[in-house]
Protein backbone atom coordinates (compact mmCIF):
# COMPACT_ATOMS: atom_id res chain seq x y z
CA UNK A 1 -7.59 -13.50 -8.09
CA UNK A 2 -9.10 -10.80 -6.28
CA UNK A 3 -7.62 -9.05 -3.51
CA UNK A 4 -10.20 -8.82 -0.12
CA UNK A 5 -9.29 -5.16 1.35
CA UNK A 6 -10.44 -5.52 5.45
CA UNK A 7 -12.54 -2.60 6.48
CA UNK A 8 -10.13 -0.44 8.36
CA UNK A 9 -9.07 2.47 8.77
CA UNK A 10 -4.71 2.23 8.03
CA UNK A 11 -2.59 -0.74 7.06
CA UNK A 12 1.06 -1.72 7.75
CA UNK A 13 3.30 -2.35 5.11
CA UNK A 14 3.31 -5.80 6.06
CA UNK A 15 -0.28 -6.31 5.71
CA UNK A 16 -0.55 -4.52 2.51
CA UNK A 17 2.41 -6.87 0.93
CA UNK A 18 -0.22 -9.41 2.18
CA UNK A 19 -2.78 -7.82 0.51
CA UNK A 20 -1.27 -7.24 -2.70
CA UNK A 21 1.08 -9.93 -3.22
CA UNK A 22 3.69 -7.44 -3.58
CA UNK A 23 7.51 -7.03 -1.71
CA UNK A 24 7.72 -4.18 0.96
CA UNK A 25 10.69 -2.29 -1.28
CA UNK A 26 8.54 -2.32 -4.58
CA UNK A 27 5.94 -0.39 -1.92
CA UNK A 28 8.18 1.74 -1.42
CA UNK A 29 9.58 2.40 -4.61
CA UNK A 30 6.14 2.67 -5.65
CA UNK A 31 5.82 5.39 -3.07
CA UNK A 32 8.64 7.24 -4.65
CA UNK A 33 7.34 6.87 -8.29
CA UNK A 34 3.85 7.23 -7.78
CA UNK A 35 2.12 10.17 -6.35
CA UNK A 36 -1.22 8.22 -5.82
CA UNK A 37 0.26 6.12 -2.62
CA UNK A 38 1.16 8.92 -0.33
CA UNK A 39 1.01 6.87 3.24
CA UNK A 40 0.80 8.56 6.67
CA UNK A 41 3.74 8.46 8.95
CA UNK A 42 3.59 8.20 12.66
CA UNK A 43 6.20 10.08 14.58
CA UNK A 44 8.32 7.17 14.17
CA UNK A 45 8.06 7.14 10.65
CA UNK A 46 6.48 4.10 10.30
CA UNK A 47 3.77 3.67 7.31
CA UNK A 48 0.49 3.59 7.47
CA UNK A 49 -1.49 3.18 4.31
CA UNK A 50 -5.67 3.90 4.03
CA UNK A 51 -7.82 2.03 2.08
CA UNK A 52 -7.42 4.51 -1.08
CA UNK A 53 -3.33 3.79 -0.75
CA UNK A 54 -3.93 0.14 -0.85
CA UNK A 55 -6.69 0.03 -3.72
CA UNK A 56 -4.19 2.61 -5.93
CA UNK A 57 -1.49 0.10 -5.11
CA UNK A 58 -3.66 -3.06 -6.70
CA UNK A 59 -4.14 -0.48 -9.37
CA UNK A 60 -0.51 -0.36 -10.51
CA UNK A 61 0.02 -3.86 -9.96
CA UNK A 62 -2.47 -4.71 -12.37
CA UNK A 63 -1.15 -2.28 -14.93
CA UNK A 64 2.78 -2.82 -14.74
């Protein structure tokens, strides 16, 4: 199956879990393991992943 990545700009954490098929606390151990996904946080620390977060996330998915 191959994931469709929606031309925009940053992505919730929910929508990338939609994306990627993949629970919001692997993201985020992911985050902590994996220096490629580095998202942005808003000033109330909320993440926002880009399009390059997302497609290294699909990356280690596809790997592990």
């Amino acid at each position: 199956m191959v994931a469709v990545i929606p031309d925009k700009l940053y992505f919730k954490i929910g929508e990338v879990c939609k994306i990627s098929g993949v629970e919001p606390y692997i993201l985020r151990y992911w985050e902590s393991e994996f220096k490629l996904v580095k998202p942005y946080r808003t000033k109330s620390n909320q993440r926002l992943y880009r399009k390059k977060d997302v497609e290294s996330i699909l990356k280690i998915k596809k790997i592990i």
